[in-house]
C-alpha atoms as a PDB file:
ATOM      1  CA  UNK A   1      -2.004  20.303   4.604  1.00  0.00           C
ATOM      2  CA  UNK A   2      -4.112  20.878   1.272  1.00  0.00           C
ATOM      3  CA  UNK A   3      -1.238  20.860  -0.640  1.00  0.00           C
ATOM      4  CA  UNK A   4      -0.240  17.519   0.813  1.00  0.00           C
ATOM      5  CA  UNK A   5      -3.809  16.107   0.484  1.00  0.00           C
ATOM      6  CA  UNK A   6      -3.647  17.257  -3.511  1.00  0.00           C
ATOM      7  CA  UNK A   7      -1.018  15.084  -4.078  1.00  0.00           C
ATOM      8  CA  UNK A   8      -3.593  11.935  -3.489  1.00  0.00           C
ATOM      9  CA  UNK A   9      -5.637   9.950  -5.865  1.00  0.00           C
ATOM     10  CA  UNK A  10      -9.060   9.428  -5.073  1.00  0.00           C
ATOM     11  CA  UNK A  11      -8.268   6.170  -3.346  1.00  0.00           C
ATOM     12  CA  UNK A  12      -5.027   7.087  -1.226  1.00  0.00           C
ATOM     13  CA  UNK A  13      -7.069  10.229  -0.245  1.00  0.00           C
ATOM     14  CA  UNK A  14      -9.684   7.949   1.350  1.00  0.00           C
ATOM     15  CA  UNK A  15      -7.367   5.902   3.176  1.00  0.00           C
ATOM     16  CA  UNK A  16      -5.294   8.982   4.837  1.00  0.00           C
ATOM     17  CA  UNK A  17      -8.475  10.727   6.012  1.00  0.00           C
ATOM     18  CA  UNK A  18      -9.622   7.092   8.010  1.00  0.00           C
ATOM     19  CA  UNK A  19      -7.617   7.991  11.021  1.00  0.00           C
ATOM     20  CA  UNK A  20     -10.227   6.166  13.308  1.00  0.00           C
ATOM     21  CA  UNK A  21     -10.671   2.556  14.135  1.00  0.00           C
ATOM     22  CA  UNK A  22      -9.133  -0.317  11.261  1.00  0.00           C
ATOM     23  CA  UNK A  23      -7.706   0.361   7.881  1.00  0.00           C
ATOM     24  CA  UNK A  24      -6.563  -2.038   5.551  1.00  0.00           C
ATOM     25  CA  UNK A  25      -4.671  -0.759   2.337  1.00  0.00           C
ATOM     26  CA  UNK A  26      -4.617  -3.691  -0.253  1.00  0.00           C
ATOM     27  CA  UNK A  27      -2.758  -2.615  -3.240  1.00  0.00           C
ATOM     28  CA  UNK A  28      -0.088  -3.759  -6.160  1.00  0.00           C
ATOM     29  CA  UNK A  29       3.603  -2.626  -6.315  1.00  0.00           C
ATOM     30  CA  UNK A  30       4.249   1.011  -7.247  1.00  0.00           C
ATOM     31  CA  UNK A  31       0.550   2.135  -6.075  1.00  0.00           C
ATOM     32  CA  UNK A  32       1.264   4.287  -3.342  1.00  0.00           C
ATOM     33  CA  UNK A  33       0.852   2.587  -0.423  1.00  0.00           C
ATOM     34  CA  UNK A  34       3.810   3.879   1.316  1.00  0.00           C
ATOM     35  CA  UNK A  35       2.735   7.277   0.407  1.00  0.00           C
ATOM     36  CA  UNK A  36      -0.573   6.542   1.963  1.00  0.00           C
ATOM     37  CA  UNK A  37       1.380   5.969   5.023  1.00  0.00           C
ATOM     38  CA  UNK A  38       3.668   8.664   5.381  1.00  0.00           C
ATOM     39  CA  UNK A  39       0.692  11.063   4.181  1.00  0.00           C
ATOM     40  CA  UNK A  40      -1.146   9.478   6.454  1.00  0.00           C
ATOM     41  CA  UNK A  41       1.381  10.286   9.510  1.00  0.00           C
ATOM     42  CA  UNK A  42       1.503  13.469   7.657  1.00  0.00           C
ATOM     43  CA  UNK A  43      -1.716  14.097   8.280  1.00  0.00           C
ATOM     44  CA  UNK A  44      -2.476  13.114  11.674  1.00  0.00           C
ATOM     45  CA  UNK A  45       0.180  15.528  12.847  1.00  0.00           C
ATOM     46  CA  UNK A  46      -1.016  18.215  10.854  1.00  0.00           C
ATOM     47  CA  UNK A  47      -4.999  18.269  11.159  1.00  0.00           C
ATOM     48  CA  UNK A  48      -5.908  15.672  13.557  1.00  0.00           C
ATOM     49  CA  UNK A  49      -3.271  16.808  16.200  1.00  0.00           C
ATOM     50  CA  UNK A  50      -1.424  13.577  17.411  1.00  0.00           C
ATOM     51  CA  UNK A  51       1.461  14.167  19.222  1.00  0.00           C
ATOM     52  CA  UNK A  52       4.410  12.558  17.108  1.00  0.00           C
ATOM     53  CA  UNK A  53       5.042  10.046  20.142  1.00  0.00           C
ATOM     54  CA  UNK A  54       1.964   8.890  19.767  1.00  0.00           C
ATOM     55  CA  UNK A  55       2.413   7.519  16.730  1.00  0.00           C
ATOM     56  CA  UNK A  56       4.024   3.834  15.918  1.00  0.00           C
ATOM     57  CA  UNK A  57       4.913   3.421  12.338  1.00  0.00           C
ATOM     58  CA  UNK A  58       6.439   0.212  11.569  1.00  0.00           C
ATOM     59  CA  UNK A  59       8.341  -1.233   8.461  1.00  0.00           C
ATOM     60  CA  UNK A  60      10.143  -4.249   7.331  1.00  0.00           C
ATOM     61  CA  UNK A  61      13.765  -3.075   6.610  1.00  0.00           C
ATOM     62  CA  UNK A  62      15.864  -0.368   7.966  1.00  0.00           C
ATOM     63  CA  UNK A  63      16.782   0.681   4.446  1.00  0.00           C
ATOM     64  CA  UNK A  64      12.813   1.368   4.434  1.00  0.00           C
ATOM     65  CA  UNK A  65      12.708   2.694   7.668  1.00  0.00           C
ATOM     66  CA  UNK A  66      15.110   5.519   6.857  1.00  0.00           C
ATOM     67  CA  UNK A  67      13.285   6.521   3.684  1.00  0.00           C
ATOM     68  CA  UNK A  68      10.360   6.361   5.335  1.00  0.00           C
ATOM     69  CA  UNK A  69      11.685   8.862   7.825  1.00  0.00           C
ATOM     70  CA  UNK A  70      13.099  11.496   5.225  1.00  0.00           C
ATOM     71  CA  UNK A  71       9.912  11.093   3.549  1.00  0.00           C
ATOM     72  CA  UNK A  72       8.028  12.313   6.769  1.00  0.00           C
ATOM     73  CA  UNK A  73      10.397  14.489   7.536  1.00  0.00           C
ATOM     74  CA  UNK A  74       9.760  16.510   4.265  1.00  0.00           C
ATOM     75  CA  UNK A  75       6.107  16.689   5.081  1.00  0.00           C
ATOM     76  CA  UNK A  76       6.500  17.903   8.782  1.00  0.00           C
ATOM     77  CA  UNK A  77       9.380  18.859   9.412  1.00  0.00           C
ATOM     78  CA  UNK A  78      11.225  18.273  13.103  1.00  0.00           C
ATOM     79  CA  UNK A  79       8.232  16.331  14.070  1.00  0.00           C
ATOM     80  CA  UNK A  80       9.368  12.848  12.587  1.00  0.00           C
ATOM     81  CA  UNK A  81      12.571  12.671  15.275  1.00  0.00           C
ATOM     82  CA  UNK A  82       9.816  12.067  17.808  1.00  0.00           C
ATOM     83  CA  UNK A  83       8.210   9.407  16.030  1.00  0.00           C
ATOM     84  CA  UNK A  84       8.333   6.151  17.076  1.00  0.00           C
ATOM     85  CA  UNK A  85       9.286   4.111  13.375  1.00  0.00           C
ATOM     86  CA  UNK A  86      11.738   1.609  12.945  1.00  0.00           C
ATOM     87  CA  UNK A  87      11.526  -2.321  11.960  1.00  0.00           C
ATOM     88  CA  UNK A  88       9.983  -5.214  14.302  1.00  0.00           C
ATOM     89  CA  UNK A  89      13.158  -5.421  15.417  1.00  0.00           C
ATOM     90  CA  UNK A  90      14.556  -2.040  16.275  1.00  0.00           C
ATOM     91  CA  UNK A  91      11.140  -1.322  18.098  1.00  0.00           C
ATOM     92  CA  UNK A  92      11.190  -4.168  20.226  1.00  0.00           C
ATOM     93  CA  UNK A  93      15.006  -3.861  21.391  1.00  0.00           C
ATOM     94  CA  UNK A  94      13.744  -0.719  22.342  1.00  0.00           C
ATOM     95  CA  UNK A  95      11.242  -1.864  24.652  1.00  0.00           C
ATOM     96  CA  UNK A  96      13.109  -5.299  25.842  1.00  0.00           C
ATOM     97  CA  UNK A  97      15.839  -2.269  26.810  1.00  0.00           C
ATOM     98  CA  UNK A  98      13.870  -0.785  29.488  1.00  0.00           C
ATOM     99  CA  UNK A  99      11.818  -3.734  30.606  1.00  0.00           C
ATOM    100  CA  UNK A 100      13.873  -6.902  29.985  1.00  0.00           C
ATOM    101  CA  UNK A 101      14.463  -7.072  33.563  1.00  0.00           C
ATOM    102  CA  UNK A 102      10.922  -8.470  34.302  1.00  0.00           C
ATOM    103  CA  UNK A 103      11.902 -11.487  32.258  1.00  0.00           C
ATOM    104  CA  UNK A 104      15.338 -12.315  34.064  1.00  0.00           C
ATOM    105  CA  UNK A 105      17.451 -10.914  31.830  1.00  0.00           C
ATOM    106  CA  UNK A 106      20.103  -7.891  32.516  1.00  0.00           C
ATOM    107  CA  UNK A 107      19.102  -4.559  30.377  1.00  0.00           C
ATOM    108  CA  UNK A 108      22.588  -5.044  29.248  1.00  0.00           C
ATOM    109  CA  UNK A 109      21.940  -8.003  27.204  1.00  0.00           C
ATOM    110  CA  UNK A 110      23.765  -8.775  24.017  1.00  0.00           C
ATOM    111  CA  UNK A 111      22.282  -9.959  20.710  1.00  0.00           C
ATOM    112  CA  UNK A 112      23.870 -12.497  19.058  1.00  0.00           C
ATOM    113  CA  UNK A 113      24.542 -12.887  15.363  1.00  0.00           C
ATOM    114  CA  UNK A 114      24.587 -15.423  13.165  1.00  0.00           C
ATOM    115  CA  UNK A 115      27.940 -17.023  13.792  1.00  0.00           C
ATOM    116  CA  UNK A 116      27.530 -16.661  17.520  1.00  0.00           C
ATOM    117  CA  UNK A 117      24.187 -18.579  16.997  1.00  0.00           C
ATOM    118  CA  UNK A 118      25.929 -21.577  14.824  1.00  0.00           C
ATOM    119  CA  UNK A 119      28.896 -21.474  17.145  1.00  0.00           C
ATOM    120  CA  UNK A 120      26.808 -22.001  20.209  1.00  0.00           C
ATOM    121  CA  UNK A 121      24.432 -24.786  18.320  1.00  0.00           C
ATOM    122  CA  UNK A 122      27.857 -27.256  17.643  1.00  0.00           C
ATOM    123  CA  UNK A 123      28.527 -26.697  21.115  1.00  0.00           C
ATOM    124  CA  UNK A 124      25.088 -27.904  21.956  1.00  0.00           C
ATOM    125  CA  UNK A 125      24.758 -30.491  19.412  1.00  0.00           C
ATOM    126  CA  UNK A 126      28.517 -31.803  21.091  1.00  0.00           C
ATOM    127  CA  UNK A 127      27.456 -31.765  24.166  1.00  0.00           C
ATOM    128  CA  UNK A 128      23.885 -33.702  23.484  1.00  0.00           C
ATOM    129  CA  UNK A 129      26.208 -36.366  21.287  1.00  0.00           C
ATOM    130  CA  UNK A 130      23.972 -35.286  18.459  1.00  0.00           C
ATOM    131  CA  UNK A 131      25.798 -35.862  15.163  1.00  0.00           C
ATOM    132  CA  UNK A 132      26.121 -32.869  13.287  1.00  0.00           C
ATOM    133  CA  UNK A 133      26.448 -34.693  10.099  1.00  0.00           C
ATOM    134  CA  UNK A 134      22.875 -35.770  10.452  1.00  0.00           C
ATOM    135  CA  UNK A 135      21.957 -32.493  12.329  1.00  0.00           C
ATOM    136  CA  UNK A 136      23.697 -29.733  10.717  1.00  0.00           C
ATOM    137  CA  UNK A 137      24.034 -26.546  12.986  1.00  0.00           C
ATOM    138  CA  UNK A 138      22.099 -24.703   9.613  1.00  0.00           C
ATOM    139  CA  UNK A 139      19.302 -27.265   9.977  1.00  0.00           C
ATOM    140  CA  UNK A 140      19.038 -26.729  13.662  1.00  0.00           C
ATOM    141  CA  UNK A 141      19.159 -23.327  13.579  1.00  0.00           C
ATOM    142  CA  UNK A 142      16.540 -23.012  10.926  1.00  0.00           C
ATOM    143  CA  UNK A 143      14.060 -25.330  12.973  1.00  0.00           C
ATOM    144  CA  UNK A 144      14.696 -23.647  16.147  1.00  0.00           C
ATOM    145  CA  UNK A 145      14.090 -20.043  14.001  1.00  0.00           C
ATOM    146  CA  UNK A 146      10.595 -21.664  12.541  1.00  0.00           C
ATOM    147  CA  UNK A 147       9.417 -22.645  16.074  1.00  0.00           C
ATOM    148  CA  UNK A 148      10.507 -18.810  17.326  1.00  0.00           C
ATOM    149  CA  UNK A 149       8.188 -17.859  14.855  1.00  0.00           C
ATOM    150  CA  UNK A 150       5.506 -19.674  15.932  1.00  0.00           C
ATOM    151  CA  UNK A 151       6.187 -18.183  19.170  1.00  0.00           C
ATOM    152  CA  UNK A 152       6.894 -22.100  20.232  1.00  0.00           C
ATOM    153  CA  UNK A 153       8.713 -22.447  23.678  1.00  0.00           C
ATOM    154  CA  UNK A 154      10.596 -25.348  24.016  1.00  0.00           C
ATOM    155  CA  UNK A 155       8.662 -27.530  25.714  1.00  0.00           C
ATOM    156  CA  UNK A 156       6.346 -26.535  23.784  1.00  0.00           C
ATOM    157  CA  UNK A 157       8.449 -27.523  20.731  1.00  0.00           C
ATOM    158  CA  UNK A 158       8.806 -30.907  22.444  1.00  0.00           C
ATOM    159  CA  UNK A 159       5.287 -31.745  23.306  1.00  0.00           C
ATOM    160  CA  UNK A 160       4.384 -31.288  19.261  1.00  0.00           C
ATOM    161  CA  UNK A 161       8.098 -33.194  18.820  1.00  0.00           C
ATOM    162  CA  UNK A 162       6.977 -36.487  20.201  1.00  0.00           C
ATOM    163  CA  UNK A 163       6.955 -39.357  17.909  1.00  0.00           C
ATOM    164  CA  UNK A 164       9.107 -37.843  15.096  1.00  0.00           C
ATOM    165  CA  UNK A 165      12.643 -38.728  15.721  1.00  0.00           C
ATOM    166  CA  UNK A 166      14.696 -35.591  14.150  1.00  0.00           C
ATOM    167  CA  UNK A 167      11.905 -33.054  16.041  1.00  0.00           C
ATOM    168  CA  UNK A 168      12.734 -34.759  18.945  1.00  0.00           C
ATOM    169  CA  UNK A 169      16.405 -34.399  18.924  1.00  0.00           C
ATOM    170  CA  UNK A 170      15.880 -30.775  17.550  1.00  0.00           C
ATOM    171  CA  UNK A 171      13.726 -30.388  20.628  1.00  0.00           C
ATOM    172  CA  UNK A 172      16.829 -30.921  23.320  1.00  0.00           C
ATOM    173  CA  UNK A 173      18.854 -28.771  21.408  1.00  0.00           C
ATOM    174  CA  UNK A 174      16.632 -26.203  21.044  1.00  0.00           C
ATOM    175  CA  UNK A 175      15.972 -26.552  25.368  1.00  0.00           C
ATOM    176  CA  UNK A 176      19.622 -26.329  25.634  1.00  0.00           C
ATOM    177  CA  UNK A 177      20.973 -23.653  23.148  1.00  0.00           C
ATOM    178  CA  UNK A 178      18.096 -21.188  25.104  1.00  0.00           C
ATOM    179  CA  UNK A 179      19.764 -22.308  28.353  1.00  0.00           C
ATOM    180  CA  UNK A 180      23.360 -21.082  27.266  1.00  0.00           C
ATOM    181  CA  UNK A 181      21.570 -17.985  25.201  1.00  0.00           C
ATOM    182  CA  UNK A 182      20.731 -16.865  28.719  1.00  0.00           C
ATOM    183  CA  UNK A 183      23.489 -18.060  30.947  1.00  0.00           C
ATOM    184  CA  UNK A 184      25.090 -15.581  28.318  1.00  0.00           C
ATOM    185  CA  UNK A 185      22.729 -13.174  29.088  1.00  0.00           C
ATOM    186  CA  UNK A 186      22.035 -13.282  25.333  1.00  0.00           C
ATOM    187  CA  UNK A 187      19.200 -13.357  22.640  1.00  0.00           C
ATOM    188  CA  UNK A 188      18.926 -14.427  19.586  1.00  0.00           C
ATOM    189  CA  UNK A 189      17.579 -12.385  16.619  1.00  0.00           C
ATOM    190  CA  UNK A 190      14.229 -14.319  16.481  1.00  0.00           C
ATOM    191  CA  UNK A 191      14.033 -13.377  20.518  1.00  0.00           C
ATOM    192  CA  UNK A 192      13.775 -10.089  20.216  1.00  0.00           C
ATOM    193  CA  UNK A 193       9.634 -10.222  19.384  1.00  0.00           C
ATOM    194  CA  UNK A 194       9.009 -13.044  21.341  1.00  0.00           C
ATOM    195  CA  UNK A 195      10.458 -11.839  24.557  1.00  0.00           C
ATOM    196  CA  UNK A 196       8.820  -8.655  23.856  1.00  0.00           C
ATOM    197  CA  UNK A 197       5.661  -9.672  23.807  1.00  0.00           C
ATOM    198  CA  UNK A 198       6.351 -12.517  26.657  1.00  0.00           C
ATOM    199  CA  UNK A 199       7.331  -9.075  28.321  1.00  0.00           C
ATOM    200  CA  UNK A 200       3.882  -6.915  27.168  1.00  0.00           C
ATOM    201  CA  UNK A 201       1.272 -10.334  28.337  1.00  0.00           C
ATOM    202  CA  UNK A 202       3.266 -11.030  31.769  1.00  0.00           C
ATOM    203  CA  UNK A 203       3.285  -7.385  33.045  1.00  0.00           C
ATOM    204  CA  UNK A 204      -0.445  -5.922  32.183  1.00  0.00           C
ATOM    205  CA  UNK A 205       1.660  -2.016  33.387  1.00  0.00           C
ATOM    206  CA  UNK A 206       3.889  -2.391  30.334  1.00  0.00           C
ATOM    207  CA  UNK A 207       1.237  -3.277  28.404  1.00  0.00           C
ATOM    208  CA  UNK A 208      -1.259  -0.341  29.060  1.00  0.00           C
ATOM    209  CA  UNK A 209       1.781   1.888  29.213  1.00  0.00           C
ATOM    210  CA  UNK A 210       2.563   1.083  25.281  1.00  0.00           C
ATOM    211  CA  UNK A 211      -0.813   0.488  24.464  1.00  0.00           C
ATOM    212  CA  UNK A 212      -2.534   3.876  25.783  1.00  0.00           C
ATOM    213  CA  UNK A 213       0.936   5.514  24.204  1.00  0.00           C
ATOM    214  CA  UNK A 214       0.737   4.048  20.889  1.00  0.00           C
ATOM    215  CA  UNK A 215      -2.967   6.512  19.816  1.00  0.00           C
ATOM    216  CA  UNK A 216      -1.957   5.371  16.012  1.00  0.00           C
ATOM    217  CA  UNK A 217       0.102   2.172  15.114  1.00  0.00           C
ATOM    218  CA  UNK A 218       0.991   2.177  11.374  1.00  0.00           C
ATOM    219  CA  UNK A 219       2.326  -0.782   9.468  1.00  0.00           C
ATOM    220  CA  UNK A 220       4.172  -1.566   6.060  1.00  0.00           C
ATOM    221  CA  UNK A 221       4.548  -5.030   3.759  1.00  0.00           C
ATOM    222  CA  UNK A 222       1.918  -6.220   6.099  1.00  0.00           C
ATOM    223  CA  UNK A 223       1.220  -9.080   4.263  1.00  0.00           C
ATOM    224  CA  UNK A 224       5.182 -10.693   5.400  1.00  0.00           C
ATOM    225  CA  UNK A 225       4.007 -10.540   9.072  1.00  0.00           C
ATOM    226  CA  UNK A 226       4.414 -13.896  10.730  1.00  0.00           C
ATOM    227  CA  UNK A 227       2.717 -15.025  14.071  1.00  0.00           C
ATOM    228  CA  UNK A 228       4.707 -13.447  16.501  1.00  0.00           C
ATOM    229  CA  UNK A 229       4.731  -9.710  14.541  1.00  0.00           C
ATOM    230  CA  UNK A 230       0.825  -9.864  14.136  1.00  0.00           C
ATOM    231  CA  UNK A 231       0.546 -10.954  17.478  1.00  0.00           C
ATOM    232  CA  UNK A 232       2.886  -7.995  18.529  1.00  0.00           C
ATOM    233  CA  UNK A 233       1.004  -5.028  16.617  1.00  0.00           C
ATOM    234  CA  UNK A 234      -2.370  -6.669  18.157  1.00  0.00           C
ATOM    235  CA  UNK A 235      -1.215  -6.101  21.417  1.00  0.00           C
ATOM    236  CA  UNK A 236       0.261  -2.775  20.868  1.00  0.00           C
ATOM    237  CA  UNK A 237      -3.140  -1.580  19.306  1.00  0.00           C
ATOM    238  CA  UNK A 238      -5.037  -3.053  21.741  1.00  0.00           C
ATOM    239  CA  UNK A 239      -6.379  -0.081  23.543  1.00  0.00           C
ATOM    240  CA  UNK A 240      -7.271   2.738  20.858  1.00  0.00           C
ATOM    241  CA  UNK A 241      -7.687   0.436  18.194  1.00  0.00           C
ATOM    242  CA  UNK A 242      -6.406   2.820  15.359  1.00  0.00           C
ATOM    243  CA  UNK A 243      -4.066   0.735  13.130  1.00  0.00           C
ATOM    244  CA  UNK A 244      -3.480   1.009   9.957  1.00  0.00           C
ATOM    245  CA  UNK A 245      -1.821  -1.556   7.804  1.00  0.00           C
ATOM    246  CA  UNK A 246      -0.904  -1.709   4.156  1.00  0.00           C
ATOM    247  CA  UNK A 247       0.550  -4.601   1.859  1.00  0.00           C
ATOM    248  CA  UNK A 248      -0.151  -6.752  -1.351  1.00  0.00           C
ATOM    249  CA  UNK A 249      -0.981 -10.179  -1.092  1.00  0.00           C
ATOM    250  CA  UNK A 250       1.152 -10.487  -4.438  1.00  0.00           C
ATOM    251  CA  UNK A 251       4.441  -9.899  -2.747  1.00  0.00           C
ATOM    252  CA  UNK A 252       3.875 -12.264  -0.203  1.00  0.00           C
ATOM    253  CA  UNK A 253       7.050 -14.344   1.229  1.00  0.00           C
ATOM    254  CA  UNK A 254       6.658 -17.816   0.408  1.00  0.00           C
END
């Protein structure tokens, strides 16, 4: 564990050691802040003792997850199978997987992709008598996707809809196309958070159950977390409170 901890500046070496409580890593491209992370895991494993199922590390991209995971995996070995790291995404499936149920859904649920998602749009916007010259199945699908976001129901869409004429229409598509979604007993890729977390507030078991699991919640690129994923790694850290989270404001998504 020395030899790990000699690889760290001055800096990076302060932020692995804070296992307790808050830690924000604010730093510029090519500084180290993944390191800090998987050092960091590194390091709670090593001389703090957390179990590696305890620990929720959580990145961006798969293509980061997996280095992320080899990284780890040179520092302790077997240990990083049992860690809980993947994207937003891939965590969430995990849990909607085993608890999707509570929301009316079948744990056999399919995701649908982007054509599937245009596909069924045109066949809402046809069915409203919605021109899709005016309202293009992209459009839609990008306003519906922005409301998701902003973990907007929609009725709640529709209440902050009224008075603008496009919202409005967007607003009965939006009702409809989550109708069909789960008449399909389907999601969407923007679901997968939301209906996590509708899953983690409605059912205060799940919640405690993930929240007295998670003893360390770890995440990367912090600063392109939207509404729904900050809302999501609040919740998950709720209990022990030890969260780490590193980004640069620089590389923000705009």
């Amino acid at each position: 564990m020395q030899d790990i901890l000699k690889e760290l500046n001055d800096k990076q070496y302060e932020a692995v050691i804070s296992t307790e409580g808050p830690c924000l890593v604010i730093a510029g491209a090519g500084s180290g802040k993944t390191k800090v992370l998987t050092h960091k895991i590194a390091y709670l494993i090593g001389e703090k003792g957390a179990k590696p199922w305890d620990i929720l590390a959580i990145t961006f991209t798969n293509k980061a997850a997996n280095e992320m995971k080899e990284r780890i995996a040179s520092l302790v070995g077997d240990d990083a199978k049992d860690i809980w790291m993947g994207t937003f995404h891939s965590i969430c499936v995990r849990i909607l997987r085993k608890f999707i149920d509570r929301i009316g859904f079948d744990s056999s649920f399919i995701i649908f992709d982007t054509s599937d998602q245009k596909t069924l749009i045109k066949g809402c916007l046809k069915d409203l008598a919605i021109d899709d010259k005016l309202f293009t199945d992209r459009n839609v699908m990008s306003q519906i996707s922005n409301a998701k976001n902003e973990m907007l129901e929609p009725s709640e869409y529709a209440l902050r809809a009224k008075g603008d004429f496009r919202k409005e229409k967007i607003a009965t598509v939006y009702e409809l196309y989550q109708k069909r979604l789960k008449e399909n007993n389907a999601i969407d890729f923007d679901d997968i958070i939301n209906y996590a977390i509708k899953i983690l507030m409605e059912n205060p078991d799940i919640l405690e159950y993930y929240s007295n699991k998670f003893k360390y919640v770890l995440v990367d690129e912090y600063q392109d977390t939207n509404k729904a994923q900050f809302t999501l790694v609040t919740m998950l850290a709720s209990k022990n409170g030890n969260i780490t989270v590193v980004g640069d404001n620089d590389q923000r998504n705009i």
